[in-house]
N, C-alpha and C. Protein backbone atom coordinates (compact mmCIF):
# COMPACT_ATOMS: atom_id res chain seq x y z
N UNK A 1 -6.90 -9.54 6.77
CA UNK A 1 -6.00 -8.41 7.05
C UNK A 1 -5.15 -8.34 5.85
N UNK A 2 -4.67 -7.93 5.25
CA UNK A 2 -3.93 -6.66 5.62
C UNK A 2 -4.29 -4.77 5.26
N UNK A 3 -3.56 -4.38 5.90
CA UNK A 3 -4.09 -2.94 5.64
C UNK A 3 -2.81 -2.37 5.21
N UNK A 4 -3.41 -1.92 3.92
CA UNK A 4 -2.21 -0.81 2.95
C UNK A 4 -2.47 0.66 3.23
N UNK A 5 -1.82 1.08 4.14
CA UNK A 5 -2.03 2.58 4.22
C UNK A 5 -0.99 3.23 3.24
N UNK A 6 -1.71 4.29 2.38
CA UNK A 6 -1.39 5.40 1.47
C UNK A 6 -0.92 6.58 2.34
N UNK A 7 0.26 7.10 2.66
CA UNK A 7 0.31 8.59 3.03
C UNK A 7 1.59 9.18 2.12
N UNK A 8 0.61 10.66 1.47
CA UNK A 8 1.40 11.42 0.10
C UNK A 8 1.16 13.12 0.54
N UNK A 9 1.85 13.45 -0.09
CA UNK A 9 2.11 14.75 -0.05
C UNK A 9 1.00 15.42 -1.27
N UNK A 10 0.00 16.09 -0.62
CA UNK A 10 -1.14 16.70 -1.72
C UNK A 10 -1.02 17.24 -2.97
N UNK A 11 0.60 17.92 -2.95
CA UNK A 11 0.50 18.20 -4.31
C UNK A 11 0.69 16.95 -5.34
N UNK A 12 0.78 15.49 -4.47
CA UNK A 12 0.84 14.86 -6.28
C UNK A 12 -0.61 14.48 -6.84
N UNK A 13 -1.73 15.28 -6.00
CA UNK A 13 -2.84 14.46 -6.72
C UNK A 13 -3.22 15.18 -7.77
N UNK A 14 -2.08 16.28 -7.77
CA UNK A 14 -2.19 16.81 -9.60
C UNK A 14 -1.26 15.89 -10.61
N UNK A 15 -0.74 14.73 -10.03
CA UNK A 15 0.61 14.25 -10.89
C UNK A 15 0.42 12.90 -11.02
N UNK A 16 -0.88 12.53 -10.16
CA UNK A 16 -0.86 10.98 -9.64
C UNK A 16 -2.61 10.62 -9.44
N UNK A 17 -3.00 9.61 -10.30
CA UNK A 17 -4.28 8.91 -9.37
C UNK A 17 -4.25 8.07 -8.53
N UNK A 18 -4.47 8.58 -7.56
CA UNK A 18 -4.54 8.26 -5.84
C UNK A 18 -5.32 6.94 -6.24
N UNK A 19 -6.78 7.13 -6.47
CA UNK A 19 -8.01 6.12 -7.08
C UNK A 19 -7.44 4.84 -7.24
N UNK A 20 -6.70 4.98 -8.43
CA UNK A 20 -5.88 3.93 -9.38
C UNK A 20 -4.64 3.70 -8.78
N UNK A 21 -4.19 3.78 -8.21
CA UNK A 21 -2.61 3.42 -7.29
C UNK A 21 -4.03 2.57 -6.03
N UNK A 22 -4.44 2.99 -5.74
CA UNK A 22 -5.22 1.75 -4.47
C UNK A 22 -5.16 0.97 -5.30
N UNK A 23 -6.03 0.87 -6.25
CA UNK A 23 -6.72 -0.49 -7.23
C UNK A 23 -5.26 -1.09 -7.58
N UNK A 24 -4.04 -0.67 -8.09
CA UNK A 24 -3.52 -1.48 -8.53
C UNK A 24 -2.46 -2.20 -6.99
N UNK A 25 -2.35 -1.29 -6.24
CA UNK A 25 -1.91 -2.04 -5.18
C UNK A 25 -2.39 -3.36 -4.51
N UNK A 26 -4.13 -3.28 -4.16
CA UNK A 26 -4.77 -4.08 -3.84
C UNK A 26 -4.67 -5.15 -4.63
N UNK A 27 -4.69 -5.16 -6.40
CA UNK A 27 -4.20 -6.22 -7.20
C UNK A 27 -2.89 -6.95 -7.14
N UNK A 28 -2.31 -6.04 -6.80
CA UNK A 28 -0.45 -6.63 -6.60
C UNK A 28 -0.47 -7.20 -5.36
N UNK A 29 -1.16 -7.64 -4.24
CA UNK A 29 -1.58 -7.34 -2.89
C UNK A 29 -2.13 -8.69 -3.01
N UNK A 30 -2.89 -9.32 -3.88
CA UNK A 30 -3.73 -10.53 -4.40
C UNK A 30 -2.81 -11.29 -5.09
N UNK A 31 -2.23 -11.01 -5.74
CA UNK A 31 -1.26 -11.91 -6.91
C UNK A 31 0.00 -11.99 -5.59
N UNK A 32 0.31 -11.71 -4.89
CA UNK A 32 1.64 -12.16 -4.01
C UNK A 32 1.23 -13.89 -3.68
N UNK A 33 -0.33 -14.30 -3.87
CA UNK A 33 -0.69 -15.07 -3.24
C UNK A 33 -0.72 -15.78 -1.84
N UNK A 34 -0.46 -14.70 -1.25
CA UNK A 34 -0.16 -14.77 0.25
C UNK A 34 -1.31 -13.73 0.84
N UNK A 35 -1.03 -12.79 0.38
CA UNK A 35 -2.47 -12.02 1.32
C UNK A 35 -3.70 -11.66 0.64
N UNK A 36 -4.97 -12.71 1.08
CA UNK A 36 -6.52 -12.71 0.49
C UNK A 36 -6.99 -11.57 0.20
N UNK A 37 -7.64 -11.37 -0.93
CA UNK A 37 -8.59 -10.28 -1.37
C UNK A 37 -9.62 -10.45 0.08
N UNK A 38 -9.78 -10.86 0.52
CA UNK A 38 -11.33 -10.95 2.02
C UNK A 38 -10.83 -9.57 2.93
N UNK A 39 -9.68 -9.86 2.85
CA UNK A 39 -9.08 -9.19 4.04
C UNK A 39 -7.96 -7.99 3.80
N UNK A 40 -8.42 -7.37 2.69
CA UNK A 40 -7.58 -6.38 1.71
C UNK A 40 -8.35 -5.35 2.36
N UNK A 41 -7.59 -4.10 2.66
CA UNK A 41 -7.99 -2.97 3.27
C UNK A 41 -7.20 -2.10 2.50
N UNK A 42 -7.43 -0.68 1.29
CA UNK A 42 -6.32 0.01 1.24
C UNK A 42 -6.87 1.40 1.36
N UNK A 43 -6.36 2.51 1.76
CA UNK A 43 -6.86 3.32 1.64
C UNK A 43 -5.47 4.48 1.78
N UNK A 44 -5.59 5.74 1.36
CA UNK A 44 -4.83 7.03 1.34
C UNK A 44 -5.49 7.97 1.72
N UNK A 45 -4.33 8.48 2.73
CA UNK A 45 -4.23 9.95 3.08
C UNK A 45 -3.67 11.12 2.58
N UNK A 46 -4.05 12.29 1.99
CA UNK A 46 -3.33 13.28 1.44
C UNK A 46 -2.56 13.84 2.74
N UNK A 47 -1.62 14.21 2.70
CA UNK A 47 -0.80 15.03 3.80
C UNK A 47 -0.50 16.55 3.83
N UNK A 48 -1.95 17.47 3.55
CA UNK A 48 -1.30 19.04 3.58
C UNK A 48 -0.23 19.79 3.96
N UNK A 49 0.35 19.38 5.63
CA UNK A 49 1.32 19.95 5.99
C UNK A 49 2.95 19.41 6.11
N UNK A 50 3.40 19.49 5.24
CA UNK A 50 4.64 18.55 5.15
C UNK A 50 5.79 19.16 4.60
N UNK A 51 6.73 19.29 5.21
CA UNK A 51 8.42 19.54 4.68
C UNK A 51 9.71 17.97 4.35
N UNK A 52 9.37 18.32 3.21
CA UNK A 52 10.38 17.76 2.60
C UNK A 52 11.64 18.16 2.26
N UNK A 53 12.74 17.59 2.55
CA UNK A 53 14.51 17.71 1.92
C UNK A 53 14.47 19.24 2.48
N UNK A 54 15.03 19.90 1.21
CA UNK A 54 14.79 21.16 1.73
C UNK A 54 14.10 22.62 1.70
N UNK A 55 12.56 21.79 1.58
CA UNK A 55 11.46 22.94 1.77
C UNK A 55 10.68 22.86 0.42
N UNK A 56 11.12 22.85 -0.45
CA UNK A 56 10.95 23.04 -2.10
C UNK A 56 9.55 22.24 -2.11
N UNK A 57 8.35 23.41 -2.36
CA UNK A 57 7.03 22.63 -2.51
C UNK A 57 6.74 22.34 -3.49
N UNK A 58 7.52 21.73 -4.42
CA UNK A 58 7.18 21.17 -5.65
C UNK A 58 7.78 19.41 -5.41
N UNK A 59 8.63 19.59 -4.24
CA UNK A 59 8.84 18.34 -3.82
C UNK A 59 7.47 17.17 -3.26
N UNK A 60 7.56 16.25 -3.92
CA UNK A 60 6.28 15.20 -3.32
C UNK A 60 6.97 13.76 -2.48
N UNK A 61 6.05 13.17 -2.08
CA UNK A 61 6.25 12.32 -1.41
C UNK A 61 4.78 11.10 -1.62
N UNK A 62 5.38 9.78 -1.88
CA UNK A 62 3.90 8.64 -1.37
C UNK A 62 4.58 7.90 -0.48
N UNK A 63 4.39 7.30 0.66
CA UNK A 63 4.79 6.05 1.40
C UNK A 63 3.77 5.24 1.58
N UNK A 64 4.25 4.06 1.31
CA UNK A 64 2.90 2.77 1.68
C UNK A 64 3.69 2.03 2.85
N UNK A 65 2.54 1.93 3.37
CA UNK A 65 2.77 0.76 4.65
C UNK A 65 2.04 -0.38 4.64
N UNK A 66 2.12 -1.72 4.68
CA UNK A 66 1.19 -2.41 4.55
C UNK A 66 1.56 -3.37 6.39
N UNK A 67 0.52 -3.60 6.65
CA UNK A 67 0.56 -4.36 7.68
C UNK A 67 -0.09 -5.67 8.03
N UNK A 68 0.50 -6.90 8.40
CA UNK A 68 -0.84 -7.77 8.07
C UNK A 68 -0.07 -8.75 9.46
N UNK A 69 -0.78 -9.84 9.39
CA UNK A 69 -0.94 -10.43 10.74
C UNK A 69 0.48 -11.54 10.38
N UNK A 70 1.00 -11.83 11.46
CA UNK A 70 2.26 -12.70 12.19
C UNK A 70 1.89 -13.85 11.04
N UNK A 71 3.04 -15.25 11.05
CA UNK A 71 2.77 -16.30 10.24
C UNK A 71 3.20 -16.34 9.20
N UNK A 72 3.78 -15.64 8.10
CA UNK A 72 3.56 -15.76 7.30
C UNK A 72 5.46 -16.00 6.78
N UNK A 73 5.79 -16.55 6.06
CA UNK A 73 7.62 -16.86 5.86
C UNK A 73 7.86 -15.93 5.35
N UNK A 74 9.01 -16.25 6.09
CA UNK A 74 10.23 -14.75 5.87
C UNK A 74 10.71 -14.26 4.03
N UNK A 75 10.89 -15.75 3.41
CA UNK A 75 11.08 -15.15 1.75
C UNK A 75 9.52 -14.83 1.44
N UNK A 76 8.55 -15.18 1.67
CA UNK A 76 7.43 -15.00 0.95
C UNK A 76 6.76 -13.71 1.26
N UNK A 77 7.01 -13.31 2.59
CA UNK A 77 7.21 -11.66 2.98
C UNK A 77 7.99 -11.13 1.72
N UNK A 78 9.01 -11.24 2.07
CA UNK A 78 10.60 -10.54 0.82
C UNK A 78 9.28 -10.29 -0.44
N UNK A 79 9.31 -11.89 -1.01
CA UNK A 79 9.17 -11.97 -2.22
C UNK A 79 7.63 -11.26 -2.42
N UNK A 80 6.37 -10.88 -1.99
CA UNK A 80 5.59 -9.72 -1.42
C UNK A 80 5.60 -8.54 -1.70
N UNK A 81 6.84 -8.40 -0.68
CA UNK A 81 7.42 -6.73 -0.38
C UNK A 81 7.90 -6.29 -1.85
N UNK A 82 8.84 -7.41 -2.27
CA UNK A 82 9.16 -6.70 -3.88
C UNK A 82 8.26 -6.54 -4.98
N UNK A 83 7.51 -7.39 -5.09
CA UNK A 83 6.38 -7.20 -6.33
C UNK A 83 5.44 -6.54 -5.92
N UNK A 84 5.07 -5.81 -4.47
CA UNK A 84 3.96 -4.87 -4.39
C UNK A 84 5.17 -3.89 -4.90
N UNK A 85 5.99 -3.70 -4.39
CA UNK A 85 7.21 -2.01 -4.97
C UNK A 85 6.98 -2.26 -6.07
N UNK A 86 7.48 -2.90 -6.78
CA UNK A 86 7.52 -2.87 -7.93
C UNK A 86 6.31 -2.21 -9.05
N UNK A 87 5.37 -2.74 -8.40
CA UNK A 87 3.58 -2.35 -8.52
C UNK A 87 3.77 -0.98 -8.53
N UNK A 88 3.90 -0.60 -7.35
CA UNK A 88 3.79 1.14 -6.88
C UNK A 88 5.21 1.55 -7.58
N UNK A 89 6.15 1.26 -8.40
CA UNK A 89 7.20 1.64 -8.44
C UNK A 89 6.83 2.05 -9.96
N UNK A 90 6.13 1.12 -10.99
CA UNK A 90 5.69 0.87 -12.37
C UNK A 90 4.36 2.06 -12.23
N UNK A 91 3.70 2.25 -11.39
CA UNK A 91 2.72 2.86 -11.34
C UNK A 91 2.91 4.40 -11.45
N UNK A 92 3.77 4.65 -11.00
CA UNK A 92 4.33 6.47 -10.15
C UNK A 92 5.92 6.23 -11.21
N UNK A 93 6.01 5.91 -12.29
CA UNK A 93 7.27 5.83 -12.97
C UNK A 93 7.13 7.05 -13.41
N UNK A 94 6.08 7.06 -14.18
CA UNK A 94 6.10 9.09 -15.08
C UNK A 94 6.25 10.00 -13.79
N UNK A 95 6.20 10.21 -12.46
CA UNK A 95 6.19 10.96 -11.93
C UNK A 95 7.77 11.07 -11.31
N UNK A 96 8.29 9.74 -11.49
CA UNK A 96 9.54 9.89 -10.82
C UNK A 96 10.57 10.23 -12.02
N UNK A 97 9.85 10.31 -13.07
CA UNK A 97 10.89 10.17 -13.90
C UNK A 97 10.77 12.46 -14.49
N UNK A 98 9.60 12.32 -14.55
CA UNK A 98 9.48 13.93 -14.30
C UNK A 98 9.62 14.81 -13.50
N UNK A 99 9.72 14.12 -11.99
CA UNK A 99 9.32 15.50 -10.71
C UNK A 99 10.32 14.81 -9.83
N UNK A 100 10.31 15.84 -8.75
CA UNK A 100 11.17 15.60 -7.15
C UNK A 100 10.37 14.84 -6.52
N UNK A 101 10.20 13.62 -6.38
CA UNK A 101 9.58 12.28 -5.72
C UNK A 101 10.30 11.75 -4.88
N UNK A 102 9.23 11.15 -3.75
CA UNK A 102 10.19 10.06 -2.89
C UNK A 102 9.16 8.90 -2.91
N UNK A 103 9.52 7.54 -2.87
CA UNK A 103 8.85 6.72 -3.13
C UNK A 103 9.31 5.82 -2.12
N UNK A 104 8.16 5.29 -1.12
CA UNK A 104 8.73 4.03 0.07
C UNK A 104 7.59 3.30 0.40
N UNK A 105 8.42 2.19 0.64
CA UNK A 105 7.25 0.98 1.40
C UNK A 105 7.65 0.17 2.15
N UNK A 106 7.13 0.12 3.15
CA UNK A 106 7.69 -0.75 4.20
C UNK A 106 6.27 -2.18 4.35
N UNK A 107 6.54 -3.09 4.97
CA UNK A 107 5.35 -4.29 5.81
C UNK A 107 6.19 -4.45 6.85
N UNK A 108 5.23 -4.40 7.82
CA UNK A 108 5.07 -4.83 8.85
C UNK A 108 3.98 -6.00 9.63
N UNK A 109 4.60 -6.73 10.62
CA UNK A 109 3.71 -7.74 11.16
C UNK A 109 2.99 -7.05 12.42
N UNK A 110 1.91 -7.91 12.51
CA UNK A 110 0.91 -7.65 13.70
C UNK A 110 0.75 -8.69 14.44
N UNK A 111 0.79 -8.37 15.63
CA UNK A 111 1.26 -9.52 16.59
C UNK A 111 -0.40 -10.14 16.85
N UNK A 112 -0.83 -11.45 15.96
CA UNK A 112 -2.27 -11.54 16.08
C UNK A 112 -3.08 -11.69 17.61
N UNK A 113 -2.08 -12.15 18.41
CA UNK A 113 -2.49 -11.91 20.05
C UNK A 113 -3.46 -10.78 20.28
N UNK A 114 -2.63 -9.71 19.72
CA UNK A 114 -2.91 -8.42 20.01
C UNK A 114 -3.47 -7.58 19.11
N UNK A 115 -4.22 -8.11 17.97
CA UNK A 115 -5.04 -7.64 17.28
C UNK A 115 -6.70 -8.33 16.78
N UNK A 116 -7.09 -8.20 17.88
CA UNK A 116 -8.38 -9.35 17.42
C UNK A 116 -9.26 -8.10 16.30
N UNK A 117 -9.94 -9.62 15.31
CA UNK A 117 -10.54 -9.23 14.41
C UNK A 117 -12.02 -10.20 14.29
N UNK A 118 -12.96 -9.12 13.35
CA UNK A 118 -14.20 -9.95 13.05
C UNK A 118 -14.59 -9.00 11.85
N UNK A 119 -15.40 -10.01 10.79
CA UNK A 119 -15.54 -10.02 9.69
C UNK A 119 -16.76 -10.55 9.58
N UNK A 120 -18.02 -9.99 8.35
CA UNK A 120 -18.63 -10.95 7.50
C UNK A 120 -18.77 -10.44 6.28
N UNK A 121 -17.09 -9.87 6.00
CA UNK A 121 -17.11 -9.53 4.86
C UNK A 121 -16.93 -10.71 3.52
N UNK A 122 -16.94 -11.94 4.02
CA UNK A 122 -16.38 -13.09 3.18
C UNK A 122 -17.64 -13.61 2.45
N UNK A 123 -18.92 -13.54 3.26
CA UNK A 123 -20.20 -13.95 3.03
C UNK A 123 -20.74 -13.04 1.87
N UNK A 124 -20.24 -12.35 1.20
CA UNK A 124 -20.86 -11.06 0.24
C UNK A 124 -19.64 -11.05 -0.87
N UNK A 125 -18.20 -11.65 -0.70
CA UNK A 125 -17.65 -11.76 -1.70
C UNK A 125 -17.82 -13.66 -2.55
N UNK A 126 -17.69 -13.30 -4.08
CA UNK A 126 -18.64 -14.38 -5.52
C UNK A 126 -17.19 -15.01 -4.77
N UNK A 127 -17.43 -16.37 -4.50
CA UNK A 127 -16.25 -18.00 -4.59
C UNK A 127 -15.68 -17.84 -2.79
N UNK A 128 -16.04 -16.88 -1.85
CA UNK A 128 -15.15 -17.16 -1.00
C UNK A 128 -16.30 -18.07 0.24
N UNK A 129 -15.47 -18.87 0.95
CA UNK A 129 -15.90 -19.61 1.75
C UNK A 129 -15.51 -19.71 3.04
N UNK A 130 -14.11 -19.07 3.00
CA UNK A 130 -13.19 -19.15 4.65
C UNK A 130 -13.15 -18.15 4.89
């Protein structure tokens, strides 16, 4: 687990590679050393219908959510949460620094009780074993 959901406002995929913001998230996502490439999920949604502030459709928006399973310590969450922003923050800099942007990310836990999972995605990735 975890799953990085992408949701943006369509006009930045004239301002922004969607493509390349997964890839580098999923990398920043790996280097926290807390949550496994096995279990990396990211994907984005464009959002056609959306009002922002006040109306101005030149205004954009990305929010990431990442969600991953219970367990894991409270600084090493923190310390996570900041170097994926930071990731998506370094990534979308020319856009914030040119256009009306909003930029957010939240993680959240999943209560593993209540999320059963199955995989044999580990058997097809080169070095993994667990």
């Amino acid at each position: 687990m975890p799953h990085i959901q992408i949701d943006y406002s369509a006009n930045l995929e004239e301002r922004l590679d969607i493509a390349a913001l997964c890839a580098v998230l999923r990398d920043a996502a790996v280097a926290t050393g807390i949550l496994p490439l096995a279990g990396i999920r990211v994907r984005a949604t464009a959002c056609s219908h959306v009002v922002i502030a006040d109306g101005n459709p030149d205004h954009a928006f990305l929010d990431i959510s990442l969600r991953l399973r219970g367990g894991r310590e409270a600084e090493a969450k923190r310390r996570a949460t900041e170097s994926i922003f930071a990731a998506a923050e370094a990534f979308c800099a020319e856009v914030l620094a040119t256009s009306s942007f909003m930029l957010s990310f939240e993680m959240r836990e999943i209560d593993p009780a209540l999320s059963p999972k199955t995989s044999s995605i580990r058997r097809y990735l080169p070095g993994e074993t667990t």
